[in-house]
C-alpha atoms as a PDB file:
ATOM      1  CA  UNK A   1      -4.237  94.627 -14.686  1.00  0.00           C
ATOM      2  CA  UNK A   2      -4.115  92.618 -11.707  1.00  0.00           C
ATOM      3  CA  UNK A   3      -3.452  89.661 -13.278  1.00  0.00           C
ATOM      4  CA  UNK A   4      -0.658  90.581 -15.227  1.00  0.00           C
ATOM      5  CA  UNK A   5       1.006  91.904 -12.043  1.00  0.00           C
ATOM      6  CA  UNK A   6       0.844  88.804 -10.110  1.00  0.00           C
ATOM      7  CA  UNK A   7       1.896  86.944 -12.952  1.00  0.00           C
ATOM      8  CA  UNK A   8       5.153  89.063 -13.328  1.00  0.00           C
ATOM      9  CA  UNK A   9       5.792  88.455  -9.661  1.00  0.00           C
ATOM     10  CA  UNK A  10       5.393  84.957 -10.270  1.00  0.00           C
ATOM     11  CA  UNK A  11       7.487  84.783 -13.229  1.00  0.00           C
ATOM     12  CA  UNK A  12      10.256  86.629 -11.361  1.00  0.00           C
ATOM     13  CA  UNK A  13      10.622  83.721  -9.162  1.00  0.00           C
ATOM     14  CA  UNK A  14       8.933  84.935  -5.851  1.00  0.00           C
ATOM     15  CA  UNK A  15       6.444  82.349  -5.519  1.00  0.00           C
ATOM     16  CA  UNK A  16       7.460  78.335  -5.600  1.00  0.00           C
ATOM     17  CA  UNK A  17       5.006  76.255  -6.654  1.00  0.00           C
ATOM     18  CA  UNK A  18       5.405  72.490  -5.752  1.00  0.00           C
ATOM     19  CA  UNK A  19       4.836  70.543  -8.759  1.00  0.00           C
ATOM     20  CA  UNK A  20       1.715  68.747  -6.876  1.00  0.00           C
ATOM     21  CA  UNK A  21       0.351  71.653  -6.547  1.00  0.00           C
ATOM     22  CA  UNK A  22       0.556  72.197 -10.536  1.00  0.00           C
ATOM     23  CA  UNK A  23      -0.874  69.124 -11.310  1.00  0.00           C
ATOM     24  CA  UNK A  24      -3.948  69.724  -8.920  1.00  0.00           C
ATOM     25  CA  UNK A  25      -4.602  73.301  -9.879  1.00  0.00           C
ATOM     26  CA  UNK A  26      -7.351  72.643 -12.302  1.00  0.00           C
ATOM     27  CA  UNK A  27      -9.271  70.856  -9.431  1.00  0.00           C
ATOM     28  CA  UNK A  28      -9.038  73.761  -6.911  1.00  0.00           C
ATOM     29  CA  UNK A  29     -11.940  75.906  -8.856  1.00  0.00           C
ATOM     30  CA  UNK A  30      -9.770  78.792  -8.490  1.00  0.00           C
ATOM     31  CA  UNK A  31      -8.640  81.415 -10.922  1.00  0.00           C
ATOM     32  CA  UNK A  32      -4.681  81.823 -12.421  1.00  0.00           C
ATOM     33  CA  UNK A  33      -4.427  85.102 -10.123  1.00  0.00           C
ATOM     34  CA  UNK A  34      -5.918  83.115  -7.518  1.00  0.00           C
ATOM     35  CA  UNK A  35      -3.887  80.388  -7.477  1.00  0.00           C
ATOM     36  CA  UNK A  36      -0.893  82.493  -7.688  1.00  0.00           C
ATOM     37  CA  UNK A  37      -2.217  84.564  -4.837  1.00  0.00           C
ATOM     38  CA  UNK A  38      -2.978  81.433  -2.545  1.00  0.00           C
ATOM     39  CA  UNK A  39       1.103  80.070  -3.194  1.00  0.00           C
ATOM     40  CA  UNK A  40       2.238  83.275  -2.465  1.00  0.00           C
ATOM     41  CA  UNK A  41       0.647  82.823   1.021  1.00  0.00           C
ATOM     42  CA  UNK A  42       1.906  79.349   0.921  1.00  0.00           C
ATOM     43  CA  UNK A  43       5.314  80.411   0.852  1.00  0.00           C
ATOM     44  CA  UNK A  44       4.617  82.556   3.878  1.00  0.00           C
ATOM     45  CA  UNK A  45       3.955  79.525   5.850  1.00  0.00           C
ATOM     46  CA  UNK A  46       0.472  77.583   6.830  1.00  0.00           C
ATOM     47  CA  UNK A  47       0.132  80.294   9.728  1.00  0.00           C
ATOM     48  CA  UNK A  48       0.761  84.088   9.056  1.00  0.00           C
ATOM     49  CA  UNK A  49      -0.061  87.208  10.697  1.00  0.00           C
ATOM     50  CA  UNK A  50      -2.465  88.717   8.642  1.00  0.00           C
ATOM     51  CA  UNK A  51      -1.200  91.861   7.145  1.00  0.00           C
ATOM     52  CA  UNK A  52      -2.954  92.622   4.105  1.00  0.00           C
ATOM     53  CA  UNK A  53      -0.638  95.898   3.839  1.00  0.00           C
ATOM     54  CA  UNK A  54       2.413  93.718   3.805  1.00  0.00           C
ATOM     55  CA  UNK A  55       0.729  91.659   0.928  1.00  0.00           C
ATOM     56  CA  UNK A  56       0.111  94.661  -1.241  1.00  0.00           C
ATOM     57  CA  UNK A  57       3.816  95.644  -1.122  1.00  0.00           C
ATOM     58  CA  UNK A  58       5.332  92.513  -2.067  1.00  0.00           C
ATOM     59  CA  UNK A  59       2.986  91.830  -4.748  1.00  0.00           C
ATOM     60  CA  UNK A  60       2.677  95.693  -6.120  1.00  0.00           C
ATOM     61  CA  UNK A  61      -1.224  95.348  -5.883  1.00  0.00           C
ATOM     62  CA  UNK A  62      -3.832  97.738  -4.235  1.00  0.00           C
ATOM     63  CA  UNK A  63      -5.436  97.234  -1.492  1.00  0.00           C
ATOM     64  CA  UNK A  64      -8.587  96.520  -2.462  1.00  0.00           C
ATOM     65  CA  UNK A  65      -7.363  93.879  -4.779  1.00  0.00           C
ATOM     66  CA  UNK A  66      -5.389  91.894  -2.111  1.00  0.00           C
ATOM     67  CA  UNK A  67      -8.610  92.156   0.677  1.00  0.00           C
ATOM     68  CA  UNK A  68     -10.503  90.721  -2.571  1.00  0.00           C
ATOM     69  CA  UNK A  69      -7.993  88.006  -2.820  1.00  0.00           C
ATOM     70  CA  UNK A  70      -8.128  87.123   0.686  1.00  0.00           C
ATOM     71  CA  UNK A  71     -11.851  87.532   0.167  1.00  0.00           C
ATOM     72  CA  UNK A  72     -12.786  84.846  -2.081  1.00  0.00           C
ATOM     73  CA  UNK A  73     -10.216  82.669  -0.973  1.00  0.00           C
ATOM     74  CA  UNK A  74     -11.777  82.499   2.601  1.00  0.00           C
ATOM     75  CA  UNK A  75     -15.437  82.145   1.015  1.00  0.00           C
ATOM     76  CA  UNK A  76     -14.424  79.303  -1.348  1.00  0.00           C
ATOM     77  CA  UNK A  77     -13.073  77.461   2.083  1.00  0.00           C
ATOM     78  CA  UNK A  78      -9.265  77.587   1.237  1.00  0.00           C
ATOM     79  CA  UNK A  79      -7.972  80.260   4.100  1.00  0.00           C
ATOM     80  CA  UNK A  80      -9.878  81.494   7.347  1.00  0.00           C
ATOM     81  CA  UNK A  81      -8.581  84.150   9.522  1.00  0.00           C
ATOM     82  CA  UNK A  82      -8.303  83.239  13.401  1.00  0.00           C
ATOM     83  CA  UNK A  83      -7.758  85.639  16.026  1.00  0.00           C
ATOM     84  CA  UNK A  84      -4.611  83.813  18.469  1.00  0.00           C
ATOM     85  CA  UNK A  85      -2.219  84.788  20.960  1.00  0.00           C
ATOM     86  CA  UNK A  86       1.297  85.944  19.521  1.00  0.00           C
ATOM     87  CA  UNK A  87       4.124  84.795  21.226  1.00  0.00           C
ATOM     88  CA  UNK A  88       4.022  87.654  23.522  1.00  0.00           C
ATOM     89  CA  UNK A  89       0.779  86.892  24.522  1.00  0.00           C
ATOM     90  CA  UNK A  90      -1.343  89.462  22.692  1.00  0.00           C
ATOM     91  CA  UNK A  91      -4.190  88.618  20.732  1.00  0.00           C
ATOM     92  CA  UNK A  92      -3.991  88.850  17.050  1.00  0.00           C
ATOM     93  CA  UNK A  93      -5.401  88.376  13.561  1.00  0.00           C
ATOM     94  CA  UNK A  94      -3.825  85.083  11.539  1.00  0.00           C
ATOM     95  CA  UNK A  95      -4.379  83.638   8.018  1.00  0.00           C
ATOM     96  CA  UNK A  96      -4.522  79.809   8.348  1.00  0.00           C
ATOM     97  CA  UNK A  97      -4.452  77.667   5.161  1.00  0.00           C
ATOM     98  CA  UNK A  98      -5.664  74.345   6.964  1.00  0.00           C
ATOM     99  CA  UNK A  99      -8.437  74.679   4.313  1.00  0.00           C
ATOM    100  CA  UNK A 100      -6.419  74.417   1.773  1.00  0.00           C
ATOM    101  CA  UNK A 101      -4.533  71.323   2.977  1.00  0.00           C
ATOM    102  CA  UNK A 102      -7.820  69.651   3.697  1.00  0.00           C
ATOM    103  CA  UNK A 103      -9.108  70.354  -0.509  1.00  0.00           C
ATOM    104  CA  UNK A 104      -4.988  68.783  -1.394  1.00  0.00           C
ATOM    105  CA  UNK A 105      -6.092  65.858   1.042  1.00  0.00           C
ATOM    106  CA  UNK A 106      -9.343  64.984  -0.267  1.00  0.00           C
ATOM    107  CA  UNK A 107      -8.222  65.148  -3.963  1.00  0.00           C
ATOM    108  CA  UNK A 108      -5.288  62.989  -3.062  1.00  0.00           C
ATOM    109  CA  UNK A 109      -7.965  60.334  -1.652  1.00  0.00           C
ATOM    110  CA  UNK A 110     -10.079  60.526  -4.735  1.00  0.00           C
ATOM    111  CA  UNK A 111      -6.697  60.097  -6.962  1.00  0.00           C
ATOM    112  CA  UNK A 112      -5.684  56.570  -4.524  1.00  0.00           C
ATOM    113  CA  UNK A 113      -9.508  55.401  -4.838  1.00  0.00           C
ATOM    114  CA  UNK A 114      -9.600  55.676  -8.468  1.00  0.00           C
ATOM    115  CA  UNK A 115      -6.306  53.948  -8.879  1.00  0.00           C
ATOM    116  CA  UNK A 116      -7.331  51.248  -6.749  1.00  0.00           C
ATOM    117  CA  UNK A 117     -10.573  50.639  -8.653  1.00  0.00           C
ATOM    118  CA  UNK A 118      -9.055  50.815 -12.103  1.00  0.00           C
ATOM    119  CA  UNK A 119      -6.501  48.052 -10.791  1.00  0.00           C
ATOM    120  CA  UNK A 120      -7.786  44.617 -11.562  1.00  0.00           C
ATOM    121  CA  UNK A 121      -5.355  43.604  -8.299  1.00  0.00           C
ATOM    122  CA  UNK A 122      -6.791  42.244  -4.931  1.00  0.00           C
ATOM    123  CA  UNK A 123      -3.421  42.884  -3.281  1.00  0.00           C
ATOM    124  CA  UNK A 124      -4.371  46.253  -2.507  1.00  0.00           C
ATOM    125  CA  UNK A 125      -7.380  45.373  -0.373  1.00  0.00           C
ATOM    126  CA  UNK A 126      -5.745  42.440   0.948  1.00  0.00           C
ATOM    127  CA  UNK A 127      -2.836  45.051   2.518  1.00  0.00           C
ATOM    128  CA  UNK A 128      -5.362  47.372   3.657  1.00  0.00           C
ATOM    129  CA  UNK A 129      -7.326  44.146   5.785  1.00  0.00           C
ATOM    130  CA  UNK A 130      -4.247  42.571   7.177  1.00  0.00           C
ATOM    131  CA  UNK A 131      -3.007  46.333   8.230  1.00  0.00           C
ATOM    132  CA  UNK A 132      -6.317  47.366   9.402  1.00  0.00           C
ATOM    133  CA  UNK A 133      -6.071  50.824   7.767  1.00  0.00           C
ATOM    134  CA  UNK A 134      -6.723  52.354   4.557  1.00  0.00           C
ATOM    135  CA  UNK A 135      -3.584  52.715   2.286  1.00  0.00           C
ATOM    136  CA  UNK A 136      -1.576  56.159   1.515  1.00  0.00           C
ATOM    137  CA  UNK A 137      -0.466  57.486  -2.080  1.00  0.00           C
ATOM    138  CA  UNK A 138       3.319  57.171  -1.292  1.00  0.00           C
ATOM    139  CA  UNK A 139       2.436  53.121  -0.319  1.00  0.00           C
ATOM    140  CA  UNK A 140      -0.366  53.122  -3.692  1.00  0.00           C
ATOM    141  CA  UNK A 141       2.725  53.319  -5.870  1.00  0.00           C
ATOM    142  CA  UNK A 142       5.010  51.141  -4.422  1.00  0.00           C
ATOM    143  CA  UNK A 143       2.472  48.630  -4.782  1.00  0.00           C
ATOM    144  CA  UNK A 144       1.670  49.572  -7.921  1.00  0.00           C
ATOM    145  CA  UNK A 145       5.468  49.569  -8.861  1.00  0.00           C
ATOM    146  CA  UNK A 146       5.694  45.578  -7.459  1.00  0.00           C
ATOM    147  CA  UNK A 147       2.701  44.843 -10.133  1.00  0.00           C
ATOM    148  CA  UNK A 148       4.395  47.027 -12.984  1.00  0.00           C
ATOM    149  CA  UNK A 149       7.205  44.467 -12.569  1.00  0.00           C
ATOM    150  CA  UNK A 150       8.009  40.788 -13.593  1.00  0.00           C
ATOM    151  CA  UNK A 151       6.378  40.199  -9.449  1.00  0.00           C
ATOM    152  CA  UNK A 152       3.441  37.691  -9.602  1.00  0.00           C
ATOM    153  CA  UNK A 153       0.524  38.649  -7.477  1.00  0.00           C
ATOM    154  CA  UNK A 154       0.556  35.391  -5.798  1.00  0.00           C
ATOM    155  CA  UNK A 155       4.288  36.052  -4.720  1.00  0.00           C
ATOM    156  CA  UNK A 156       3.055  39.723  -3.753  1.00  0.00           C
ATOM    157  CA  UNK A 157       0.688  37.579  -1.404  1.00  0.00           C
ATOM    158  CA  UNK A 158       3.170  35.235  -0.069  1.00  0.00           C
ATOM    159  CA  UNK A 159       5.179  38.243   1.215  1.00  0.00           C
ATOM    160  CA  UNK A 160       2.401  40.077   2.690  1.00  0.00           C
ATOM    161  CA  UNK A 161       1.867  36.611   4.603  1.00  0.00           C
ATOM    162  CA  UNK A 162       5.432  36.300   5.696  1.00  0.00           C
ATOM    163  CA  UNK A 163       4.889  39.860   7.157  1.00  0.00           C
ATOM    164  CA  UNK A 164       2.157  38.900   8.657  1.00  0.00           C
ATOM    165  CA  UNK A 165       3.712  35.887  10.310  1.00  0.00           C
ATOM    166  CA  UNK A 166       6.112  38.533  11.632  1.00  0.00           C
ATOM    167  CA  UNK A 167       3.724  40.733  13.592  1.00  0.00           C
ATOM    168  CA  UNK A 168       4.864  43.491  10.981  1.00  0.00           C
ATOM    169  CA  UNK A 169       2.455  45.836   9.730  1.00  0.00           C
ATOM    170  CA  UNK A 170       5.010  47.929   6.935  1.00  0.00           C
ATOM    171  CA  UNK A 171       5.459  48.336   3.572  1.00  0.00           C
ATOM    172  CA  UNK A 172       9.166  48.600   3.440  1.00  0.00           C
ATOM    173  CA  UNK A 173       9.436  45.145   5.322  1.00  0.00           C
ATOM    174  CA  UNK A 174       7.240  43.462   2.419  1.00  0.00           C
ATOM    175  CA  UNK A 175       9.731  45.343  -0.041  1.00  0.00           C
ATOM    176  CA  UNK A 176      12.459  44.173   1.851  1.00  0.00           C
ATOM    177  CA  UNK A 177      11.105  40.322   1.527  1.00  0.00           C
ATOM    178  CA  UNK A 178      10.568  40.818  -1.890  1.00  0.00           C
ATOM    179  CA  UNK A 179      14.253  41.959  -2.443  1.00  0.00           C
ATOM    180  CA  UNK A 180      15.602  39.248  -0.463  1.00  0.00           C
ATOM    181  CA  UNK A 181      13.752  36.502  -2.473  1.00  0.00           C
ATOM    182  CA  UNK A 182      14.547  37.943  -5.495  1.00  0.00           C
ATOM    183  CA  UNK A 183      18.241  38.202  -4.224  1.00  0.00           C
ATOM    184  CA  UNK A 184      17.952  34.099  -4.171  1.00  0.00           C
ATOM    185  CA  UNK A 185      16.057  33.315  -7.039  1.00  0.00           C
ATOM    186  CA  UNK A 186      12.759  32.944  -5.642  1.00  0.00           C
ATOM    187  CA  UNK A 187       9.904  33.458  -8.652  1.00  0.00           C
ATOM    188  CA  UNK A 188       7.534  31.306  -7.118  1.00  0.00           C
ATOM    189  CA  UNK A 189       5.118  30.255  -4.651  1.00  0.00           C
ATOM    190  CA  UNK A 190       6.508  27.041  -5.013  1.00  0.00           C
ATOM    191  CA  UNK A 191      10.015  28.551  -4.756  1.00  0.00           C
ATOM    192  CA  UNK A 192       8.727  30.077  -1.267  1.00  0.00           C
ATOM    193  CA  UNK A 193       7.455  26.917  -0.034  1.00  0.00           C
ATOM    194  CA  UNK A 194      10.575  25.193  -0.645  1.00  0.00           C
ATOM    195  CA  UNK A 195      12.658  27.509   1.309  1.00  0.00           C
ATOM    196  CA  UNK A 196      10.446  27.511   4.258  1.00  0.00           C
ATOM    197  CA  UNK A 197      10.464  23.652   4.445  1.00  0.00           C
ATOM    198  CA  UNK A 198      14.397  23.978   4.056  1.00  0.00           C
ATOM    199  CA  UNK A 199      14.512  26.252   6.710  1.00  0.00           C
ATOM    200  CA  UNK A 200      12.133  24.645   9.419  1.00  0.00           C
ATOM    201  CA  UNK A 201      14.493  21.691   8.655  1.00  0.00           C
ATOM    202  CA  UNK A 202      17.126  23.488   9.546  1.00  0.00           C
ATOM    203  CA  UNK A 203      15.368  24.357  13.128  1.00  0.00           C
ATOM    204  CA  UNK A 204      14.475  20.822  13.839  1.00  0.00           C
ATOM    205  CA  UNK A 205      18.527  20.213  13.208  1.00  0.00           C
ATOM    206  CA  UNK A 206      19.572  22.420  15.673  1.00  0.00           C
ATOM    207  CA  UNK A 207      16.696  21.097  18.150  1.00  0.00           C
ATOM    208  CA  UNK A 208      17.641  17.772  17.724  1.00  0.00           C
ATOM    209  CA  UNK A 209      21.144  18.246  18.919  1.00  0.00           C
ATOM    210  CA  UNK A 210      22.218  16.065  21.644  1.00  0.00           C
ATOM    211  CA  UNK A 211      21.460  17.484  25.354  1.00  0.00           C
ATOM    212  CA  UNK A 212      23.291  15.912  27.482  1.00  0.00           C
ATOM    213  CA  UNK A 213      26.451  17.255  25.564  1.00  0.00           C
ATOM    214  CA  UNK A 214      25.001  20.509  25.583  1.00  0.00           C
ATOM    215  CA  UNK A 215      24.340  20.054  29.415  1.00  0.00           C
ATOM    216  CA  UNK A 216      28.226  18.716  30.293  1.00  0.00           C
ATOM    217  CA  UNK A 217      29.317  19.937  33.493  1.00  0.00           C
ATOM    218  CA  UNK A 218      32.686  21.148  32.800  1.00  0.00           C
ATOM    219  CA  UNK A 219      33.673  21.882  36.238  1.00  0.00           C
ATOM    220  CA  UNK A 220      33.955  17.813  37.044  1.00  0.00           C
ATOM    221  CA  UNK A 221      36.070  17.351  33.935  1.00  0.00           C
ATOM    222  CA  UNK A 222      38.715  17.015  35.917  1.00  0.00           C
ATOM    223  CA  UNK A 223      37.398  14.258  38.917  1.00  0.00           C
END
């Protein structure tokens, strides 16, 4: 019976469940009313006043039921109730769901891990060691989007390296140097090389240029 309530408040739209949060609910080692139960806290924000009373309304559910809810979702490590100061000072009982961000965080590691070990690409651990950190999933598939693409790894390298050069530690700035190059034909490491040498030439130009025009005194123009 409980079930099929919290399912019909579900289906009527009152609970929004990110489609991460889909994906990852057969790794949370919760129930279907569970899970249903833990978004409709979700929606209530990652800090609540605990009102078990307020709960049982919304969702049409005894009591008992919802206090069950709240009690296997605290032993299985996905809420825990705090006592804090309101805004008005007074001490009262919250429902925090830091838990369950921590479980969504430690899945999402596992998931970048295992992508980066079924890869057969270095560039990965090469990003991670000239960043100094470990990568995140948002960066995982922009990497793994340059790979998925006509990109050779060694280009993928020569851009991290430009970066480098840089003093720029981001992502977007290797995607950016990949664009560019792309934008003038470079395919190549060879390509890369060529335009560097063009372009220090281009330096030693300028330096070259004559300094004692560049150091004319036009105030005695005129003696």
């Amino acid at each position: 019976m409980k079930s099929s309530k919290i399912m019909d408040f579900f289906k009527d739209g009152n609970v929004v469940i990110p489609i991460f949060f889909l994906k990852n609910y057969s790794k949370l080692n919760l129930e279907l009313d569970e899970f249903i139960f833990l978004m409709y806290l979700y929606n209530l924000g990652d800090k609540t006043l605990l009102n078990p009373h307020q709960y049982s309304e919304s969702l049409n559910l005894d009591l008992s039921v919802v206090m069950g809810y709240i009690g296997t979702l605290t032993d299985k490590g996905f809420v825990r109730v705090e006592i804090l100061k309101n805004d008005k000072g007074l001490m009262e009982e919250y429902l925090l769901l830091d838990g369950f961000f921590e479980k969504l965080t430690l899945i999402t590691i596992g998931e970048v891990n295992q992508e980066k070990e079924q890869s057969d690409s270095d560039v990965f651990e090469l990003i991670e060691k000239e960043f100094g950190r470990t990568l995140g999933p948002i960066e995982i598939e922009i990497i793994k989007a340059w790979l998925e693409s006509n990109m050779s790894e060694e280009l993928i390298k020569e851009a991290i390296k430009e970066a480098v050069l840089n003093g720029v530690s981001s992502l977007r700035y290797i995607d950016k140097i990949l664009y560019e190059w792309s934008k003038a034909g470079i395919k190549t490491v060879e390509d890369v090389e060529a335009m560097r040498k063009k372009r220090n030439k281009k330096v030693e130009k300028e330096e070259d240029i004559d300094l004692d025009i560049v150091d004319w005194n036009w105030f005695d123009e005129d003696e």
